[in-house]
C-alpha atoms as a PDB file:
ATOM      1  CA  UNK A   1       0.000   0.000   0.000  1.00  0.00           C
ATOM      2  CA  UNK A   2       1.500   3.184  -1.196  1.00  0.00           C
ATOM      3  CA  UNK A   3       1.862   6.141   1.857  1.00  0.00           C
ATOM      4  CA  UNK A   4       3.450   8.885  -0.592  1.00  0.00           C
ATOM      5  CA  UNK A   5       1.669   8.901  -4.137  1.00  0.00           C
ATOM      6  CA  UNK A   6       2.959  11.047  -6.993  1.00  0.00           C
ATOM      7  CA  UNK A   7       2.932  14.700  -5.866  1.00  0.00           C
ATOM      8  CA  UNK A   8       4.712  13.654  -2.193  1.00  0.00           C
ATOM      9  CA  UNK A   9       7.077  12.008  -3.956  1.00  0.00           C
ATOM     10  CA  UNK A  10       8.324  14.843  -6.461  1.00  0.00           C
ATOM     11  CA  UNK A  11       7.553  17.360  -3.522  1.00  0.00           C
ATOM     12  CA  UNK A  12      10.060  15.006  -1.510  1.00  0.00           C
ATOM     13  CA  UNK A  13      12.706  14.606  -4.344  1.00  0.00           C
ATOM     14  CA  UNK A  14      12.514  18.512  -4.738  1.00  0.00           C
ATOM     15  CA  UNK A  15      13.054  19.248  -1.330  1.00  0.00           C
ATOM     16  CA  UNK A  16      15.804  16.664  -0.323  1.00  0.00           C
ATOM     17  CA  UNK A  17      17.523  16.426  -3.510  1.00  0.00           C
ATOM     18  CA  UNK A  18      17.351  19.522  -5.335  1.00  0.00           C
ATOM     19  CA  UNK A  19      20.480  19.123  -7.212  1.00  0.00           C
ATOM     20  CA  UNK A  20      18.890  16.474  -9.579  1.00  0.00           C
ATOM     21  CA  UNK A  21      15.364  16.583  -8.486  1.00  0.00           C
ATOM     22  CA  UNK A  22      14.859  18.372 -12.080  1.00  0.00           C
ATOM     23  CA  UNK A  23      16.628  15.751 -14.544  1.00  0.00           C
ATOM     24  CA  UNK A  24      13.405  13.471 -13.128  1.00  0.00           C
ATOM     25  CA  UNK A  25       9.955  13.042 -13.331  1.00  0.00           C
ATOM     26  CA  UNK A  26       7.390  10.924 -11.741  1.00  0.00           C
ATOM     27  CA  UNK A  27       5.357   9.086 -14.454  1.00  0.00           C
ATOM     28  CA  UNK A  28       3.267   6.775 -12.024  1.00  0.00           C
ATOM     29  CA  UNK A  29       3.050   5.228  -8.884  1.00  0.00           C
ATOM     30  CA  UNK A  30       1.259   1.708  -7.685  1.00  0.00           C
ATOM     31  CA  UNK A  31       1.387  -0.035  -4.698  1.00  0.00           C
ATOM     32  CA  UNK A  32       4.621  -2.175  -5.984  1.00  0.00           C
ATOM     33  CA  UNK A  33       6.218  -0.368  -8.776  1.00  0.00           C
ATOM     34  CA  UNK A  34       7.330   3.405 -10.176  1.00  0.00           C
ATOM     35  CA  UNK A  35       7.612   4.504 -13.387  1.00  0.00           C
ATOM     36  CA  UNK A  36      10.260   7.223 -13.635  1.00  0.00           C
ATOM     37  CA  UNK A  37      11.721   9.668 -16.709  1.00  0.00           C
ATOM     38  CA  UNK A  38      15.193  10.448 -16.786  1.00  0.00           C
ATOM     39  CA  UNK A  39      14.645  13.603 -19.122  1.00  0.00           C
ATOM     40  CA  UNK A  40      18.445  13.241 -20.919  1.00  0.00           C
ATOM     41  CA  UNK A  41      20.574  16.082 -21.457  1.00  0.00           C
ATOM     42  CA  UNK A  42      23.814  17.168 -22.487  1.00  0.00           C
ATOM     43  CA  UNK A  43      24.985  16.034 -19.120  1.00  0.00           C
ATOM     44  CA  UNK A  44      24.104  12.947 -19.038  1.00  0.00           C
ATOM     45  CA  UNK A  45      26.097  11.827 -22.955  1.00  0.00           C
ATOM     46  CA  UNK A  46      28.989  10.133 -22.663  1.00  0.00           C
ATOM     47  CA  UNK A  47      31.444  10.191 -26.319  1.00  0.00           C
ATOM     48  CA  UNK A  48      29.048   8.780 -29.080  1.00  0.00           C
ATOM     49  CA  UNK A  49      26.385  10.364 -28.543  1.00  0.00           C
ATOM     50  CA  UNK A  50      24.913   7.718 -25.710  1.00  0.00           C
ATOM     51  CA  UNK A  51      23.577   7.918 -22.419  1.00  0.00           C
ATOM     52  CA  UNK A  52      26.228   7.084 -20.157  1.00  0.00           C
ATOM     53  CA  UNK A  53      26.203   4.023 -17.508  1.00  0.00           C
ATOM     54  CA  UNK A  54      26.650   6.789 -14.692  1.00  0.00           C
ATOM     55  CA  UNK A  55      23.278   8.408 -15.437  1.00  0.00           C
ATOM     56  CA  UNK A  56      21.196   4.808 -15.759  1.00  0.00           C
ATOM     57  CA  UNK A  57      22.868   3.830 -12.746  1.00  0.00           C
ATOM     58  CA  UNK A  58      21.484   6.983 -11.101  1.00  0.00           C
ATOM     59  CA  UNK A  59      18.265   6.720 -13.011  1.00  0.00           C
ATOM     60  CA  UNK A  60      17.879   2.904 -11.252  1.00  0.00           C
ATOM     61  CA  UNK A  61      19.129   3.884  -8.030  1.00  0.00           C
ATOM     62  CA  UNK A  62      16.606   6.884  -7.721  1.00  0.00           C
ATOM     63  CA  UNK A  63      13.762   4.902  -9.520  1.00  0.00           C
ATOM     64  CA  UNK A  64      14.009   2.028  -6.718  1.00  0.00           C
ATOM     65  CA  UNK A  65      14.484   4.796  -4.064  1.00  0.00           C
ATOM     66  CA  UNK A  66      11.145   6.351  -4.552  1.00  0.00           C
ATOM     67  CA  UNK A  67       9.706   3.003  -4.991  1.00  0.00           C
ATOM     68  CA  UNK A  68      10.601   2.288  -1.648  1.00  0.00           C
ATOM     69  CA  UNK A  69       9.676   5.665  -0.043  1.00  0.00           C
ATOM     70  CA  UNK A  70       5.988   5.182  -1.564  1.00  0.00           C
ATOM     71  CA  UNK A  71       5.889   2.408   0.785  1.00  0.00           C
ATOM     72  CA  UNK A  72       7.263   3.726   3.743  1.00  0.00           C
ATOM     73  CA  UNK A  73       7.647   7.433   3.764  1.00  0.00           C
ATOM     74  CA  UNK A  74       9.660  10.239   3.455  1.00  0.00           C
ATOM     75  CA  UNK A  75      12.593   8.890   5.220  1.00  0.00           C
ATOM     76  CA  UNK A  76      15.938  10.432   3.546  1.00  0.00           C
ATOM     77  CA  UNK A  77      18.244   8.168   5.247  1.00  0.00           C
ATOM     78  CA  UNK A  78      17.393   4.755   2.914  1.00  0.00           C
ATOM     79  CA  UNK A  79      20.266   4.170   1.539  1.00  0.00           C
ATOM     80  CA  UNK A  80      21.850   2.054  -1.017  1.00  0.00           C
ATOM     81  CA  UNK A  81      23.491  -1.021   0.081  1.00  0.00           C
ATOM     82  CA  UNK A  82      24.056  -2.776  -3.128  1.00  0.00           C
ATOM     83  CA  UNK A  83      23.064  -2.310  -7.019  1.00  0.00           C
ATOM     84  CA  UNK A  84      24.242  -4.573  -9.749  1.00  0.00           C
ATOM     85  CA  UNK A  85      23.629  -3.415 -13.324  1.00  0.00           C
ATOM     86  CA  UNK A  86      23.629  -4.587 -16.541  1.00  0.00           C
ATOM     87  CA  UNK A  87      23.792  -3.148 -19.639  1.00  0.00           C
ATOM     88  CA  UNK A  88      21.989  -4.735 -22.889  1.00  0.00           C
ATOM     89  CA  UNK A  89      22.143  -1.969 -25.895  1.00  0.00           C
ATOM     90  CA  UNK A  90      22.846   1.619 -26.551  1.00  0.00           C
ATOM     91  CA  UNK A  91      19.968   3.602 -25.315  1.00  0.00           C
ATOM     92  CA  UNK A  92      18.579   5.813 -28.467  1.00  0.00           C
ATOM     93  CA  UNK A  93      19.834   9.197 -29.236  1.00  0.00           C
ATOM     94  CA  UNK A  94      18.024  12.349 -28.291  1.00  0.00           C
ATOM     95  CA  UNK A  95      15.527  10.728 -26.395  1.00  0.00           C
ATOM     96  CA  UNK A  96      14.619  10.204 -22.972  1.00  0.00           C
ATOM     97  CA  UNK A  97      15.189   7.122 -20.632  1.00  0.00           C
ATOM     98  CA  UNK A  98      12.241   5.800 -19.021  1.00  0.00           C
ATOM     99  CA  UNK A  99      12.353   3.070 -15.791  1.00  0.00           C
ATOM    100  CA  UNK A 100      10.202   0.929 -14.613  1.00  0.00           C
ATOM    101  CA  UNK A 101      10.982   0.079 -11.030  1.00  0.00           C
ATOM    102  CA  UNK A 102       9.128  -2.588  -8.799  1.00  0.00           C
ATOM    103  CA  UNK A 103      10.012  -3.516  -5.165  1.00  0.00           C
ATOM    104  CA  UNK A 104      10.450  -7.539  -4.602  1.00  0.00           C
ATOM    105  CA  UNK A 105      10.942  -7.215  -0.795  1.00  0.00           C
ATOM    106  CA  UNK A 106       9.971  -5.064   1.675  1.00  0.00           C
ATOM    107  CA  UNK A 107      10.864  -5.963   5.306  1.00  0.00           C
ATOM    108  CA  UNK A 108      11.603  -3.869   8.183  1.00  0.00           C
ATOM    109  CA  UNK A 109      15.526  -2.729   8.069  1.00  0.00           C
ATOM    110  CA  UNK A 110      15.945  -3.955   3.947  1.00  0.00           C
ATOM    111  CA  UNK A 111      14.478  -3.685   0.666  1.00  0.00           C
ATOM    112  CA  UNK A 112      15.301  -5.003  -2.764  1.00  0.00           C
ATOM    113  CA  UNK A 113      14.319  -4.072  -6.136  1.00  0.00           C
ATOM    114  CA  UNK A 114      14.696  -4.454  -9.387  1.00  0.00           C
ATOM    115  CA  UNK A 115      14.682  -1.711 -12.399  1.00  0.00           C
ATOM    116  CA  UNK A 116      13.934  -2.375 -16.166  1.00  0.00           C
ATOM    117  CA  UNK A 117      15.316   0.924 -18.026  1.00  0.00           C
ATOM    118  CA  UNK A 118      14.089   2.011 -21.782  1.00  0.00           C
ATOM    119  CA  UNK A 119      14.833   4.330 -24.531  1.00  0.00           C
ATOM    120  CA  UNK A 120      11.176   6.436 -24.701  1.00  0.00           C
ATOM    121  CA  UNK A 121       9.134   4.474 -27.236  1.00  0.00           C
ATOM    122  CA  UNK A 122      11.737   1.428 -27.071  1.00  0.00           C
ATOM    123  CA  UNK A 123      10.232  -2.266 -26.999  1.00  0.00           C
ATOM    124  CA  UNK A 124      13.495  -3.754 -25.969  1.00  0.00           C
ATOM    125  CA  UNK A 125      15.259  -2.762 -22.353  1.00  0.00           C
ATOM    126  CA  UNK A 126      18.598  -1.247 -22.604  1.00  0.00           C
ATOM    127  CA  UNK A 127      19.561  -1.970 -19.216  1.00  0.00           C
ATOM    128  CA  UNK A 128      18.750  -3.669 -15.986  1.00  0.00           C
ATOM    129  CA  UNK A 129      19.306  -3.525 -12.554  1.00  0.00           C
ATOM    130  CA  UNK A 130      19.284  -4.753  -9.424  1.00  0.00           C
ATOM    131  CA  UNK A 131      19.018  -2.354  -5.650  1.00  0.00           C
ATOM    132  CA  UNK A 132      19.252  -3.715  -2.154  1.00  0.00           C
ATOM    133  CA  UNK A 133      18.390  -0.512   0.247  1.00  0.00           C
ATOM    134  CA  UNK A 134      18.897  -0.485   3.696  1.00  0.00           C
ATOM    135  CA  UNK A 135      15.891   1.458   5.579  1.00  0.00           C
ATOM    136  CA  UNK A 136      16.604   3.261   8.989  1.00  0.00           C
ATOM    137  CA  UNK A 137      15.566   2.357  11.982  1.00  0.00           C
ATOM    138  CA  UNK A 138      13.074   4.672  13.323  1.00  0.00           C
END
């Protein structure tokens, strides 16, 4: 059962993280999974014209982060504990990245995700990852 939906999230990610909080955006929220945008720019091209690993690791990480926060609330101190990542094909040019994010586990001090990323308008993932977080104790 989701405690933060779409606006509490972005609200959150604005607040807490407003030195990236605009490179993302919310596309949905259910009870097990987030849909997040990585809206590419210059920034995040590595030589080729491709998105680089850096930004669809941070696009996973963040996707699986909010995933988790939906579920338990606004607590900043989640943390990443472990994220393996692979990548499958060179995301498109000029377009954004999109990530689908669902949470396998949630128990009371970890939870573990995984994070299927796409080109906008893509059939075929272009990376995928796995997130362990750990979640404060209250």
């Amino acid at each position: 059962m989701t405690v933060m939906d779409k606006a509490a999230l972005s609200a959150f990610l604005r607040d807490e993280f407003p030195q990236v909080a605009g490179d993302f955006h919310i596309e949905a929220v259910t009870d097990h999974a987030l849909t997040l945008r990585l809206r590419v720019g210059s920034q995040h091209l590595r030589p080729g014209g491709t998105v680089s690993g850096p930004a669809m690791f941070g696009l996973a990480d963040v996707a699986v982060y909010l995933a988790i926060l939906a579920r338990i609330g606004p607590q900043a101190l989640a943390v990443t504990t472990s994220c393996a990542i692979d990548f499958m094909r060179k995301p498109k040019a000029g377009v954004d990245l999109i990530c689908e994010a669902r949470i396998l586990k949630l128990g009371r001090l970890l939870a573990v995700g995984d994070a299927l990323l796409f080109s906008e308008g893509g059939a075929a993932p272009v990376a995928r990852a796995s997130v362990t977080y750990a979640i404060p104790r209250e």
